[in-house]
PDB file of N, CA and C in Angstrom:
ATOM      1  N   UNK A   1      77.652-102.511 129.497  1.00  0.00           N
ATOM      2  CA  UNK A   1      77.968-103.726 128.791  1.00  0.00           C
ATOM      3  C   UNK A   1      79.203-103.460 127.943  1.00  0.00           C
ATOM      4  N   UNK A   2      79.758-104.811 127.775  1.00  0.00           N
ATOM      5  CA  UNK A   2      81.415-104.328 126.972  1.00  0.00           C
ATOM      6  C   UNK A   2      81.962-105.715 127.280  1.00  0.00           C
ATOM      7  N   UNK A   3      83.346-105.966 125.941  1.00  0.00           N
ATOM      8  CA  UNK A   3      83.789-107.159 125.857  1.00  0.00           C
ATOM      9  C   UNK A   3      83.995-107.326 127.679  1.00  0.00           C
ATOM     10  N   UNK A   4      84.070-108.665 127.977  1.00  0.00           N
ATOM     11  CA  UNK A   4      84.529-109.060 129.758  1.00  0.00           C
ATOM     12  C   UNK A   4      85.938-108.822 129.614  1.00  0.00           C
ATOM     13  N   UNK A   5      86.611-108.510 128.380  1.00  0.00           N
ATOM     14  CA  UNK A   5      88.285-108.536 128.770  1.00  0.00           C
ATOM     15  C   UNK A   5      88.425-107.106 129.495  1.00  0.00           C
ATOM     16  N   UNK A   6      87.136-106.056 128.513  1.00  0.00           N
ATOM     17  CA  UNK A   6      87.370-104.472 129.196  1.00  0.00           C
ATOM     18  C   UNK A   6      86.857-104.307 130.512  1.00  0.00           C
ATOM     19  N   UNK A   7      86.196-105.274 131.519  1.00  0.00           N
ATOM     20  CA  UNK A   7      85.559-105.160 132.857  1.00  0.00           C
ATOM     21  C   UNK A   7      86.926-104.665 133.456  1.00  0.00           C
ATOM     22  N   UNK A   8      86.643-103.553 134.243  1.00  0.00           N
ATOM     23  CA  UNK A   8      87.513-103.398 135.135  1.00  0.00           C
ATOM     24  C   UNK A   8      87.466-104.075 136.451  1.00  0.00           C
ATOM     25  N   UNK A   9      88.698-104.970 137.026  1.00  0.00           N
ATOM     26  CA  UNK A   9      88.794-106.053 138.097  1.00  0.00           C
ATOM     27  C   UNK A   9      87.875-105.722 139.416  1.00  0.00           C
ATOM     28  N   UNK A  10      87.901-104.418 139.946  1.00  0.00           N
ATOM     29  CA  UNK A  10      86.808-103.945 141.058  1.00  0.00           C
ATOM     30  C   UNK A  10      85.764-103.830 140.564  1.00  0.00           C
ATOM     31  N   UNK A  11      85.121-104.636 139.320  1.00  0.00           N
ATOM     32  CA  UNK A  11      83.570-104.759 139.150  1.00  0.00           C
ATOM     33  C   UNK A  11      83.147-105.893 139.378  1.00  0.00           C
ATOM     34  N   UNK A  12      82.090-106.154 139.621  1.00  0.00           N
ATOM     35  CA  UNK A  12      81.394-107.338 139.829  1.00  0.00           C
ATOM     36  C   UNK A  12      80.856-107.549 138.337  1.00  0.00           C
ATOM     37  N   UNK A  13      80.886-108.830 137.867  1.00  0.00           N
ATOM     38  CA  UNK A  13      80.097-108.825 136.622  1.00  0.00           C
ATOM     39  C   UNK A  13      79.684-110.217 136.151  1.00  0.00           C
ATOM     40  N   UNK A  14      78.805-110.367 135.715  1.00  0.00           N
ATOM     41  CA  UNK A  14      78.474-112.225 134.805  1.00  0.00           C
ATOM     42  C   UNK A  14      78.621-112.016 133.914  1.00  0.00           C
ATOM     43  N   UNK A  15      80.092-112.858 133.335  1.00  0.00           N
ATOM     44  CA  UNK A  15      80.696-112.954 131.932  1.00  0.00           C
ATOM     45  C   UNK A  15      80.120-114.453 131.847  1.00  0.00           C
ATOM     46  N   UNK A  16      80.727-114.299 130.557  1.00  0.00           N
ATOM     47  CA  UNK A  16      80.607-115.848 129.748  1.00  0.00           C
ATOM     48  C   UNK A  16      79.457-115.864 128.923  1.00  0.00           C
ATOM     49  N   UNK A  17      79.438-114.729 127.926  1.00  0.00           N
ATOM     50  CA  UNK A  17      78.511-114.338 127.479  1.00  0.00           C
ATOM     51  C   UNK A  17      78.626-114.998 125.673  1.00  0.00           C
ATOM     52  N   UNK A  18      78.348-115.178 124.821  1.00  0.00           N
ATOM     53  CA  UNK A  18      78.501-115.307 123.494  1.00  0.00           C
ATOM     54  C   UNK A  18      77.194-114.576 122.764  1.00  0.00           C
ATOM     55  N   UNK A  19      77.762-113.762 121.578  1.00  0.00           N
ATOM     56  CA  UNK A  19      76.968-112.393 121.083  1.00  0.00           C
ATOM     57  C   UNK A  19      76.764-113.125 119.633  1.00  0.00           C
ATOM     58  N   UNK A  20      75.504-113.065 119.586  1.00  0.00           N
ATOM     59  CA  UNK A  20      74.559-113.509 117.778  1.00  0.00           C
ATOM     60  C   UNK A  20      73.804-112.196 118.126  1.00  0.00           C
ATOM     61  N   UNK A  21      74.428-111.798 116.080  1.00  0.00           N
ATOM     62  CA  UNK A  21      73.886-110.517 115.845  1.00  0.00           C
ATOM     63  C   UNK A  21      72.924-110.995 115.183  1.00  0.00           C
ATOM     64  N   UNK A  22      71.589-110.239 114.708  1.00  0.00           N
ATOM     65  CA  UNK A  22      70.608-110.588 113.710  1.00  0.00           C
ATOM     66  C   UNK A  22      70.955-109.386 112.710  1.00  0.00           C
ATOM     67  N   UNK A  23      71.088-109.578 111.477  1.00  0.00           N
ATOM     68  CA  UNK A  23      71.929-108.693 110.286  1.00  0.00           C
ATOM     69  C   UNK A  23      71.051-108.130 110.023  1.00  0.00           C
ATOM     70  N   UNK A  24      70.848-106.933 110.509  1.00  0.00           N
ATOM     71  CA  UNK A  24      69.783-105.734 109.836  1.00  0.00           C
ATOM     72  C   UNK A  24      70.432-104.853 108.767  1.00  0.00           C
ATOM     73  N   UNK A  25      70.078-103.805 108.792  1.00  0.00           N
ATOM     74  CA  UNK A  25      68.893-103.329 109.740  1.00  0.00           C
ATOM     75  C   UNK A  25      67.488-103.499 109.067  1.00  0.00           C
ATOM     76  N   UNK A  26      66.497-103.596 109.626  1.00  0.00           N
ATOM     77  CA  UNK A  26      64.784-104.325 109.711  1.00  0.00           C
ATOM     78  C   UNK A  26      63.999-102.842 109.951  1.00  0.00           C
ATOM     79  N   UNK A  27      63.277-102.282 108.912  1.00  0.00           N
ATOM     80  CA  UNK A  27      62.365-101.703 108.987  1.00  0.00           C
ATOM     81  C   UNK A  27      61.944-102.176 110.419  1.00  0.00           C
ATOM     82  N   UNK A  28      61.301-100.516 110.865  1.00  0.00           N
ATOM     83  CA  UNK A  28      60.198-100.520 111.814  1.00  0.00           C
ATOM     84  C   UNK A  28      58.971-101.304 111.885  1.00  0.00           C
ATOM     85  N   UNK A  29      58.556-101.547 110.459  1.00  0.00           N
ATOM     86  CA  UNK A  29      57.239-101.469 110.123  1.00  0.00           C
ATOM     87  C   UNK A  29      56.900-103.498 110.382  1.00  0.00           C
ATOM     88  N   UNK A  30      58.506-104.141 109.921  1.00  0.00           N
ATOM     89  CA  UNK A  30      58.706-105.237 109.616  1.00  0.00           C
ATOM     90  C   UNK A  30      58.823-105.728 111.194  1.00  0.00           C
ATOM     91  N   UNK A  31      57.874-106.575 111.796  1.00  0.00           N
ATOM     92  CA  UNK A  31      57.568-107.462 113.050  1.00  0.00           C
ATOM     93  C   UNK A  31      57.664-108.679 113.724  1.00  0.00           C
ATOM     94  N   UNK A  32      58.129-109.120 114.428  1.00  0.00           N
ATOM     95  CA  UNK A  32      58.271-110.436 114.802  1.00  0.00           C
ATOM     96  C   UNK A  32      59.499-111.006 114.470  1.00  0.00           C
ATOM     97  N   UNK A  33      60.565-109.685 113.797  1.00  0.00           N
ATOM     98  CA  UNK A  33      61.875-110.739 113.420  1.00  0.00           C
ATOM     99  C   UNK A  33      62.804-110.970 114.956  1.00  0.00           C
ATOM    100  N   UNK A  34      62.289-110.422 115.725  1.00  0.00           N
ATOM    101  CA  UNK A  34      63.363-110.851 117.136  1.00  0.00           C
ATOM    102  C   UNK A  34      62.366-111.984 118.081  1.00  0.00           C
ATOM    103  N   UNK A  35      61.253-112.405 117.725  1.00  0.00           N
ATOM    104  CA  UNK A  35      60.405-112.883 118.137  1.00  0.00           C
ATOM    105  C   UNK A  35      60.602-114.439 117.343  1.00  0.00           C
ATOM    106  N   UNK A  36      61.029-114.266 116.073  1.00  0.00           N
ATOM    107  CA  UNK A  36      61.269-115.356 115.295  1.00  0.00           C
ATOM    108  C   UNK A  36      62.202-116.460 115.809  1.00  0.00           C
ATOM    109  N   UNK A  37      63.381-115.167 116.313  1.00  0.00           N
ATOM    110  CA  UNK A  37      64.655-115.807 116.984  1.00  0.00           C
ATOM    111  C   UNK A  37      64.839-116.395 118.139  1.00  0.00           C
ATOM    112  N   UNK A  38      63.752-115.445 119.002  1.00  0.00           N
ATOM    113  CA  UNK A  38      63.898-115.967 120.776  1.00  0.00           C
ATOM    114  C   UNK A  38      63.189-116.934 121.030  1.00  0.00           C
ATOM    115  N   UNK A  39      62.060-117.143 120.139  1.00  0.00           N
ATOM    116  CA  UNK A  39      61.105-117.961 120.587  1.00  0.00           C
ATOM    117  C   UNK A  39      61.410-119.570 120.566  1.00  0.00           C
ATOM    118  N   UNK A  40      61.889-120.138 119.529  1.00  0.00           N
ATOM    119  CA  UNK A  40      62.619-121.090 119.579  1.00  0.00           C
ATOM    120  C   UNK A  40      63.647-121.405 120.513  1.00  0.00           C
ATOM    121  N   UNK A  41      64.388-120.319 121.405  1.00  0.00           N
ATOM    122  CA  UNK A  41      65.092-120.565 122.136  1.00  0.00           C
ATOM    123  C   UNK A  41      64.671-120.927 123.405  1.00  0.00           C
ATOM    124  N   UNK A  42      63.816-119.814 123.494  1.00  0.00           N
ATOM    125  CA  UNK A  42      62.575-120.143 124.715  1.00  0.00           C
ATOM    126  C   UNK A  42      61.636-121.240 125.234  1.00  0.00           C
ATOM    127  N   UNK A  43      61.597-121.397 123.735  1.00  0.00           N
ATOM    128  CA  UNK A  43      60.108-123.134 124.344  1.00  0.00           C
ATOM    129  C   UNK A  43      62.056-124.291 124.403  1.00  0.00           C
ATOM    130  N   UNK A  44      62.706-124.075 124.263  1.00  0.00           N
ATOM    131  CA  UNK A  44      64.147-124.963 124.526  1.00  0.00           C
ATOM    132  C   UNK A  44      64.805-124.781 126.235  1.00  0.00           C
ATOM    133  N   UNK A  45      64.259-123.785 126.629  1.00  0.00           N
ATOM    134  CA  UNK A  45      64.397-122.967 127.899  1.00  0.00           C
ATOM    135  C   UNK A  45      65.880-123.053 127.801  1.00  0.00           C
ATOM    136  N   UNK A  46      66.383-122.036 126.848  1.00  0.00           N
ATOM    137  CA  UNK A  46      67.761-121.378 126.804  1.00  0.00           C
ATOM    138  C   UNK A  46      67.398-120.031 127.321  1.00  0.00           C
ATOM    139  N   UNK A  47      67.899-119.656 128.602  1.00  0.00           N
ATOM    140  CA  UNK A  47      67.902-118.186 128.525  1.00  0.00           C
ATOM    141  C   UNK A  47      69.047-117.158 127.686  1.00  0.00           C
ATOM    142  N   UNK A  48      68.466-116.035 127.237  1.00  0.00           N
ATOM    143  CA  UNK A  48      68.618-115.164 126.626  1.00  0.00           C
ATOM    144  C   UNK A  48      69.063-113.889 127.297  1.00  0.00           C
ATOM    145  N   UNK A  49      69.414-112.643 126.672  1.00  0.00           N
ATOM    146  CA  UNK A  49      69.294-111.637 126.948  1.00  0.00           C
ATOM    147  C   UNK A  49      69.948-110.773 125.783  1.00  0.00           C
ATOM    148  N   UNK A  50      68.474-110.108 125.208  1.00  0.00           N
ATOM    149  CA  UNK A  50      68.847-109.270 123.706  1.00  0.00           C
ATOM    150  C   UNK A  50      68.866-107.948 123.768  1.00  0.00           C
ATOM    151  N   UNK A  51      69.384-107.158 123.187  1.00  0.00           N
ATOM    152  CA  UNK A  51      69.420-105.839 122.969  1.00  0.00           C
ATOM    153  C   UNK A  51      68.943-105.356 121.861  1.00  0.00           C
ATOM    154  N   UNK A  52      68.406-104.382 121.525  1.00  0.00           N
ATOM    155  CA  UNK A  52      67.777-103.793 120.479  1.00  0.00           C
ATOM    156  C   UNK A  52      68.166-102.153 120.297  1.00  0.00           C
ATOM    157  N   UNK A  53      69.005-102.104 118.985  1.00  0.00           N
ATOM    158  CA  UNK A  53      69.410-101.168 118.386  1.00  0.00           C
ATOM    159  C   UNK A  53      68.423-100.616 117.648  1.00  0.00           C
ATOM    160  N   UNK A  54      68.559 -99.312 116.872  1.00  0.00           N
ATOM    161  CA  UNK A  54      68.324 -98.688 116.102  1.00  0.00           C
ATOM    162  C   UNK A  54      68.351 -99.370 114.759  1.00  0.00           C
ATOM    163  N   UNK A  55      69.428-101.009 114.073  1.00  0.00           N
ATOM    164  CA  UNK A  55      69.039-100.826 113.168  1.00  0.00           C
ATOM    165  C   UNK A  55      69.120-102.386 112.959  1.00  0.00           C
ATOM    166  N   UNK A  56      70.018-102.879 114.205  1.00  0.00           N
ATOM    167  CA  UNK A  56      69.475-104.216 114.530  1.00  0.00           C
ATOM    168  C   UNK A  56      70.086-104.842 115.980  1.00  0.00           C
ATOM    169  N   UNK A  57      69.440-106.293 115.938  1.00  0.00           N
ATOM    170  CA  UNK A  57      69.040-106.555 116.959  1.00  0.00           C
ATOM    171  C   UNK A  57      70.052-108.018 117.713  1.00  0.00           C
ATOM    172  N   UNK A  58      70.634-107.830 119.602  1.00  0.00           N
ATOM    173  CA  UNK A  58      71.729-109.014 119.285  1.00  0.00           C
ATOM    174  C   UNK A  58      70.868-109.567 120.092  1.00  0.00           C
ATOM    175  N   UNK A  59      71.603-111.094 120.761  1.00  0.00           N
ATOM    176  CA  UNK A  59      70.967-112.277 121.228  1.00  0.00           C
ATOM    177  C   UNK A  59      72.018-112.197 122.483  1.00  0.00           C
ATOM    178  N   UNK A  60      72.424-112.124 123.349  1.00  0.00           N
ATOM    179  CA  UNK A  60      73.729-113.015 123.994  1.00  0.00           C
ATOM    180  C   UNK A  60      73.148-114.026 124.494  1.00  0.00           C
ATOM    181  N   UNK A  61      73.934-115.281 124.216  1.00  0.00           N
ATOM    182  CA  UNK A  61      73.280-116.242 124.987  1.00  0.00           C
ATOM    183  C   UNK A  61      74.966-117.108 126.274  1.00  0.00           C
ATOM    184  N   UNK A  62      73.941-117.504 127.780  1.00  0.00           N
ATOM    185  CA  UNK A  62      75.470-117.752 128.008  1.00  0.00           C
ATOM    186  C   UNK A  62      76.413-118.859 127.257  1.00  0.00           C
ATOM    187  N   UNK A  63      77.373-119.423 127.327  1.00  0.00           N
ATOM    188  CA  UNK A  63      78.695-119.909 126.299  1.00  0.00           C
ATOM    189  C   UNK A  63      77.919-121.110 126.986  1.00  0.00           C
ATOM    190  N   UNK A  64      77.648-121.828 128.040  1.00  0.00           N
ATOM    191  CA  UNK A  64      77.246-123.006 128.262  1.00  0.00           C
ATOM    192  C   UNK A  64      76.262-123.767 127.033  1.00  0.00           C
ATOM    193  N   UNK A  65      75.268-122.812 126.863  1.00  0.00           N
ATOM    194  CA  UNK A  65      73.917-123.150 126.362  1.00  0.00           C
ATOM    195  C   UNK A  65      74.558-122.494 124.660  1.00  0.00           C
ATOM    196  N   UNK A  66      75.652-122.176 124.319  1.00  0.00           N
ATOM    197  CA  UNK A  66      75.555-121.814 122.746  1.00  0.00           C
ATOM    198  C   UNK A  66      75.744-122.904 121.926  1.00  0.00           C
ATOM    199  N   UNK A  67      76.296-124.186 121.857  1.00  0.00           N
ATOM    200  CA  UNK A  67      76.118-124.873 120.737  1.00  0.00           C
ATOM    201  C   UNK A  67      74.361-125.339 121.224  1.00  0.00           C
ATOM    202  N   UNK A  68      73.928-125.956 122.002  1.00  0.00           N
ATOM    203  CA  UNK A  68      72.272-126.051 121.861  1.00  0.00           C
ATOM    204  C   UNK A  68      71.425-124.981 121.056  1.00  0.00           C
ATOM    205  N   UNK A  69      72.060-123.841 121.921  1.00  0.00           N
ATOM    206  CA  UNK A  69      71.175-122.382 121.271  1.00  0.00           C
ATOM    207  C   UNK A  69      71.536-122.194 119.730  1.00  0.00           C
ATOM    208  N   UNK A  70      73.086-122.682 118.933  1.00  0.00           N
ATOM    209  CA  UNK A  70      72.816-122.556 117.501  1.00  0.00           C
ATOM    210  C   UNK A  70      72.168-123.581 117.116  1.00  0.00           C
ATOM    211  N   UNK A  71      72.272-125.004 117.739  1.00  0.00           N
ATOM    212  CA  UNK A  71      71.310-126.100 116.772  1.00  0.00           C
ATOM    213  C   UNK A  71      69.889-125.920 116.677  1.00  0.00           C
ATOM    214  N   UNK A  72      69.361-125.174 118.010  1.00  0.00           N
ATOM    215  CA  UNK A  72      68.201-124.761 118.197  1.00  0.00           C
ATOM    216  C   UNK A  72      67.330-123.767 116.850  1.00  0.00           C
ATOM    217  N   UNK A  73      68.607-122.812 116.600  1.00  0.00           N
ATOM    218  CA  UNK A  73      67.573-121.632 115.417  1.00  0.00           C
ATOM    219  C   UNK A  73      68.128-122.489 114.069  1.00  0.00           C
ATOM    220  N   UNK A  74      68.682-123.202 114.351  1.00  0.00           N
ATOM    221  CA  UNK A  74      69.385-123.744 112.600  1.00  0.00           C
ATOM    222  C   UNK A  74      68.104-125.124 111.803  1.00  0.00           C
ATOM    223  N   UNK A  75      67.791-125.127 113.265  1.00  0.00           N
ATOM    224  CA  UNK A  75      66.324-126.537 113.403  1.00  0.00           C
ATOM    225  C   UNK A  75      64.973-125.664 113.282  1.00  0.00           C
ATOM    226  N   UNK A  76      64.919-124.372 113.262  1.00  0.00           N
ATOM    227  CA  UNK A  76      64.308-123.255 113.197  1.00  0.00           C
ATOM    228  C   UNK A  76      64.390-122.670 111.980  1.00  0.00           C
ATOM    229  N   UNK A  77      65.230-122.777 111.096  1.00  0.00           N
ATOM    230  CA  UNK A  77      65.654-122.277 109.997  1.00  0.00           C
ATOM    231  C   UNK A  77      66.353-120.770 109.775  1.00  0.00           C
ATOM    232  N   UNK A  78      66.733-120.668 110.574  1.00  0.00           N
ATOM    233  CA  UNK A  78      68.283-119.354 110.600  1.00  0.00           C
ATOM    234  C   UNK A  78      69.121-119.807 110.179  1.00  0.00           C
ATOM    235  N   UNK A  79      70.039-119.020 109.334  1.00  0.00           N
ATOM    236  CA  UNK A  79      71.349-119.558 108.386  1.00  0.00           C
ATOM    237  C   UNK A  79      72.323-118.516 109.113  1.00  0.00           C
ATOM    238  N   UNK A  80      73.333-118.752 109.692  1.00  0.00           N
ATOM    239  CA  UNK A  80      74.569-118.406 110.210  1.00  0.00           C
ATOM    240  C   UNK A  80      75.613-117.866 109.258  1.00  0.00           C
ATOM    241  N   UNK A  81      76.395-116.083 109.438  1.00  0.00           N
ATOM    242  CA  UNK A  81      77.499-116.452 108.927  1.00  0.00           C
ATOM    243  C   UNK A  81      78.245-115.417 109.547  1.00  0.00           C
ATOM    244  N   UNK A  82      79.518-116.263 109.229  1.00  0.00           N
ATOM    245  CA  UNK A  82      80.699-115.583 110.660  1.00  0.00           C
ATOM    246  C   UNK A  82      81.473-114.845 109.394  1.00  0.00           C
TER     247      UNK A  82
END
């Protein structure tokens, strides 16, 4: 995985990706905060695909579905900041 500008041209790849970080980092101990996020996206049937770091956690969602997918967690109560 890597920005689509760094794909090298003899790869095959599905770009058109847009990256929401969740601002950790989140104790181990602390549960359900990536569950908080997807789930709302999910009963919206936005697909997803998240990664999970060591100290936090991203979302990509594709660029089609991202203004739905931010009105979606903001109607959810996630506060955004760029």
């Amino acid at each position: 995985m890597c920005p689509q500008a760094q794909v090298p041209a003899e790869i095959d790849s599905d770009g058109g990706w847009a990256c929401l970080k969740l601002e950790g980092p989140f104790p181990f101990s602390e549960t359900g905060i990536l569950s908080s996020f997807i789930g709302p996206l999910s009963a919206e049937a936005i697909p997803i695909f998240a990664i999970s770091t060591y100290d936090t956690d991203y979302v990509l969602v594709k660029e089609g579905f991202l203004d739905r997918a931010l009105s979606t967690l903001q109607n959810a109560g996630h506060t955004f900041v760029r």
